[in-house]
Structures are given as structure tokens and as C-alpha cells.
N, C-alpha and C. Protein backbone atom coordinates (compact mmCIF):
# COMPACT_ATOMS: atom_id res chain seq x y z
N UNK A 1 -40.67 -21.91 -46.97
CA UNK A 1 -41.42 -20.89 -47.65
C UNK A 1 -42.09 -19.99 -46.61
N UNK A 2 -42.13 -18.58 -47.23
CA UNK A 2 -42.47 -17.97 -45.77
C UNK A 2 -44.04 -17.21 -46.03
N UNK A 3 -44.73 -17.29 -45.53
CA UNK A 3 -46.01 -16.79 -45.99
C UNK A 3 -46.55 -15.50 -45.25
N UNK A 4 -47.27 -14.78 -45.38
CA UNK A 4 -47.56 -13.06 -44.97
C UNK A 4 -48.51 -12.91 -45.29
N UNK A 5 -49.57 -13.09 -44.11
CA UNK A 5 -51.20 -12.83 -43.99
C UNK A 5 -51.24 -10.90 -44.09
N UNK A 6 -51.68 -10.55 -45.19
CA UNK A 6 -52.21 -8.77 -45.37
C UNK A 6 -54.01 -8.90 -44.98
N UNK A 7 -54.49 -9.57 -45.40
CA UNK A 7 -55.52 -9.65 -44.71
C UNK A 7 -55.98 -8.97 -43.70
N UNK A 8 -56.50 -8.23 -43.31
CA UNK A 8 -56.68 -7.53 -41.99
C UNK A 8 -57.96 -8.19 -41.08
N UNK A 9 -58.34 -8.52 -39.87
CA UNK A 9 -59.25 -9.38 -39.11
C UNK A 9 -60.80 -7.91 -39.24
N UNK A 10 -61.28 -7.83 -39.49
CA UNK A 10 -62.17 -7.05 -39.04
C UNK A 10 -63.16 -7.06 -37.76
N UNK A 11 -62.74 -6.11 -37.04
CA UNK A 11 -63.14 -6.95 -35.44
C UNK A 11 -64.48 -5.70 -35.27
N UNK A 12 -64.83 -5.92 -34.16
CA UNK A 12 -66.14 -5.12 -33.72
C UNK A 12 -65.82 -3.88 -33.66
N UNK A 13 -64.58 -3.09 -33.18
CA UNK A 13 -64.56 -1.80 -33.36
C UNK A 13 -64.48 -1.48 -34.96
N UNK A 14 -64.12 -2.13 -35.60
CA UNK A 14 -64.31 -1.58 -37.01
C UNK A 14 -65.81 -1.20 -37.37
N UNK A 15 -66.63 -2.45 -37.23
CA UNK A 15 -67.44 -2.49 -37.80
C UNK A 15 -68.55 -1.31 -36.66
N UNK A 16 -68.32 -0.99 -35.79
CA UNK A 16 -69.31 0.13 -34.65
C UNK A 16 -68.47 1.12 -35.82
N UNK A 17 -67.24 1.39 -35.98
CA UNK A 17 -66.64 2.66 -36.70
C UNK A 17 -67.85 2.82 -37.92
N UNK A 18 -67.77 1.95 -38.67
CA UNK A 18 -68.35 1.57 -39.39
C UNK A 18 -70.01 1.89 -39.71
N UNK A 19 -70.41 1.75 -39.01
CA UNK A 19 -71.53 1.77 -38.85
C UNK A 19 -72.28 3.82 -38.73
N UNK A 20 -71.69 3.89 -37.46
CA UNK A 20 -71.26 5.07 -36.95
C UNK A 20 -70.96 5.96 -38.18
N UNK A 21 -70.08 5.88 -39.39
CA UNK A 21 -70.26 6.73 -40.35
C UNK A 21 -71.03 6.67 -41.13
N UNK A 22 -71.78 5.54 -41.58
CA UNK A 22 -73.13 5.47 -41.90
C UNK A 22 -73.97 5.88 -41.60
N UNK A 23 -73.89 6.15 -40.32
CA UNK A 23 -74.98 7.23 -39.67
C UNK A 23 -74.82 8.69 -40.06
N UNK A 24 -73.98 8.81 -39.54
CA UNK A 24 -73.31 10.20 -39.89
C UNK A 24 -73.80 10.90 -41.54
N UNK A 25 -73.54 9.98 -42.45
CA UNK A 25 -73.59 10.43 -44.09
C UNK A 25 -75.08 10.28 -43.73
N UNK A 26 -75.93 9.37 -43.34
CA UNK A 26 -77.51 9.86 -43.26
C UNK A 26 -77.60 10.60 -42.71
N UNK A 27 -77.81 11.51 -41.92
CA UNK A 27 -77.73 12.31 -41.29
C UNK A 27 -77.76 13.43 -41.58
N UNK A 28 -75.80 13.84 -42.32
CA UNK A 28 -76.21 14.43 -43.46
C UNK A 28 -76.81 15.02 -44.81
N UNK A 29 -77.39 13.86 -45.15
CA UNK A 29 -78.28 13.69 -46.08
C UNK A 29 -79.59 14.24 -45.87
N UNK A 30 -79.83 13.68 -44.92
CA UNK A 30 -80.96 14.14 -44.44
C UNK A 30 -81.63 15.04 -44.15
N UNK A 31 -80.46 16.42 -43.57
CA UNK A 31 -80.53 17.59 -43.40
C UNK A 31 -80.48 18.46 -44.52
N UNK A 32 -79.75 17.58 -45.74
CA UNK A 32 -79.50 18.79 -47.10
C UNK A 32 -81.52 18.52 -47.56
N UNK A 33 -81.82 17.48 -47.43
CA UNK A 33 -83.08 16.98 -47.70
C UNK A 33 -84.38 17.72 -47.50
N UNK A 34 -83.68 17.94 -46.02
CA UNK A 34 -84.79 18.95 -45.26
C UNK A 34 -84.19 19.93 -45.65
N UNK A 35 -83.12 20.72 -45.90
CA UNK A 35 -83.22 21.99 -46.05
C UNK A 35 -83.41 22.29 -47.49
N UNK A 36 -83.62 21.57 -48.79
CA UNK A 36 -84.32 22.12 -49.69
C UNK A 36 -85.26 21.64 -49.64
N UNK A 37 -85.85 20.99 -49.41
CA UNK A 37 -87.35 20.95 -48.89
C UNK A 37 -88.15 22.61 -48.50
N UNK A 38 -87.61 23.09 -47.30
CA UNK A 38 -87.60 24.16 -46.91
C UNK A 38 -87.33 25.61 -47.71
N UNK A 39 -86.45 25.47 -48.40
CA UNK A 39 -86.53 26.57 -49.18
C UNK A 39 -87.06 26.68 -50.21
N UNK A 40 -87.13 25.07 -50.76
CA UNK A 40 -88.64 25.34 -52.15
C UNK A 40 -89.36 25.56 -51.81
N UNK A 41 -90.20 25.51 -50.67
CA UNK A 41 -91.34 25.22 -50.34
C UNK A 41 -91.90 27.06 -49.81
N UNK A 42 -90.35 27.49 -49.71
CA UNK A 42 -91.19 29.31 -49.17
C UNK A 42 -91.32 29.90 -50.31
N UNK A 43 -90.78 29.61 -51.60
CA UNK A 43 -90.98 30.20 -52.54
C UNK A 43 -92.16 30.45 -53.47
N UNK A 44 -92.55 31.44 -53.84
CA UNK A 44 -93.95 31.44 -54.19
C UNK A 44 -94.26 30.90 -55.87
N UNK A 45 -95.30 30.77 -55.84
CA UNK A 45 -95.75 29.71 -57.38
C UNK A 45 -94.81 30.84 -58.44
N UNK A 46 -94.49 32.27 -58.14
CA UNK A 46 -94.24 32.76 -59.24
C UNK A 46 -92.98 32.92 -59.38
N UNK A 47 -92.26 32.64 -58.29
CA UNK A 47 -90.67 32.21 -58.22
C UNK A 47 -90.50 30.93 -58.52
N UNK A 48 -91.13 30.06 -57.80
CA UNK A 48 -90.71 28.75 -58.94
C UNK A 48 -90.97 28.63 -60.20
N UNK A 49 -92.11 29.07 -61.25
CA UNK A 49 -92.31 29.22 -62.24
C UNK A 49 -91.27 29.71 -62.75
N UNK A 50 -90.32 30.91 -62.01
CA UNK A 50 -89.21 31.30 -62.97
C UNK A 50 -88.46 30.73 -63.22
N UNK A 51 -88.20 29.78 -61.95
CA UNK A 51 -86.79 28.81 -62.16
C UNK A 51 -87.50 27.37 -63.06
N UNK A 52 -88.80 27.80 -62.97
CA UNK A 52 -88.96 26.25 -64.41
C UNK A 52 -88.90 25.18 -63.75
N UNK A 53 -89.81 25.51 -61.97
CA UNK A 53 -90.12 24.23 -60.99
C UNK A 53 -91.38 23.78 -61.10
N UNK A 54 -92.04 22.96 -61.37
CA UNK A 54 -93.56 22.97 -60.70
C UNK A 54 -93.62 22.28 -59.06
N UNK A 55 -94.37 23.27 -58.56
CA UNK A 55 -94.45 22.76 -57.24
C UNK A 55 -94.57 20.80 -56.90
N UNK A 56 -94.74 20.15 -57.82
CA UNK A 56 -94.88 18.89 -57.46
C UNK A 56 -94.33 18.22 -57.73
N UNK A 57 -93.18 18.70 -58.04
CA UNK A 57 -91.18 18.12 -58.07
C UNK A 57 -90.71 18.67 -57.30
N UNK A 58 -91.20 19.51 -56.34
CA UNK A 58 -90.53 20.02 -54.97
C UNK A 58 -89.67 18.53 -54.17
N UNK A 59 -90.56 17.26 -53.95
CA UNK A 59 -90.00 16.40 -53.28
C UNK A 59 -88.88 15.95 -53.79
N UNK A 60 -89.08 15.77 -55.50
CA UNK A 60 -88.16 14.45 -56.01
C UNK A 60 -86.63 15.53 -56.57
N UNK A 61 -86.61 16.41 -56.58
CA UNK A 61 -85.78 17.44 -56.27
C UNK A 61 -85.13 17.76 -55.42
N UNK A 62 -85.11 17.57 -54.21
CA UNK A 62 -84.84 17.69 -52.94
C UNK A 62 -84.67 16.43 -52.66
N UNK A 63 -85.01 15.17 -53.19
CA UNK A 63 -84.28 13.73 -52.93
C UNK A 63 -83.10 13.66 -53.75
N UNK A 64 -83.33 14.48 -55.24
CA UNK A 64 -82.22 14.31 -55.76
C UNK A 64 -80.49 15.11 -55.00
N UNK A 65 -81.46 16.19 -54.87
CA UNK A 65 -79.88 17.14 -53.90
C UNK A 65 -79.49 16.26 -52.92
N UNK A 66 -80.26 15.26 -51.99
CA UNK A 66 -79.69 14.96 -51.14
C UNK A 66 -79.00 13.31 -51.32
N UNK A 67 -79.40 12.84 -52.29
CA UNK A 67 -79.00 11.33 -52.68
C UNK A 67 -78.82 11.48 -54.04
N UNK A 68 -78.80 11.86 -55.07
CA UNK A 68 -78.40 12.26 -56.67
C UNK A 68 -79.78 11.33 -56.95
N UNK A 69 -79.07 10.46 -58.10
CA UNK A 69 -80.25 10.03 -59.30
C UNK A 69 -80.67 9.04 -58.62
């Protein structure tokens, strides 16, 4: 009987790969984070009022763009 390991070994360069794009997607994240952060934040009480923001969902708004729900 002949048997056929698919299994793959996961060795240390995987897991540095690994890791390494984890960084990367934070990173990214992080920057969409900060950059609406930044642009709610120049907008004045009477521009956010239009868009139907109150300034004190500026944060959880800008967590949502950068990580969803």
C-alpha cells in the first residue's frame, strides 16, 4: 500500500513570512485609522453636522474604516 504525506511541514521561514504579513495588514490599518482620524477631525462642527457625524463618533468611525464592525 502506498501512502502520500500532502501535509506540508511548516518550518520557520513560513511562519517569519507569516508573521511579517501580519505586520504589514497592521500597518495598513493603521494608517487608514490615522488618516480618517485626520480628516474628521479638520472638519468643522458644521460640516460634520451635515454629514449626520457628531464629533464623538469621530474615533469609533475611524476604527470602523480601519477594522469594520
Amino acid at each position: 500500500m502506498a501512502y502520500v504525506n500532502t501535509s506540508r511541514a511548516v518550518g520557520l521561514a513560513d511562519r517569519i513570512a507569516a508573521i511579517a504579513g501580519s505586520f504589514r495588514k497592521a500597518m495598513a490599518q493603521r494608517a487608514i485609522y490615522r488618516q480618517t482620524m485626520r480628516e474628521l477631525n479638520a472638519l468643522s462642527a458644521k460640516e460634520l453636522a451635515d454629514l449626520g457625524i457628531h464629533h464623538s463618533a469621530i474615533r469609533s468611525l475611524a476604527h470602523e474604516a480601519a477594522y469594520g464592525k
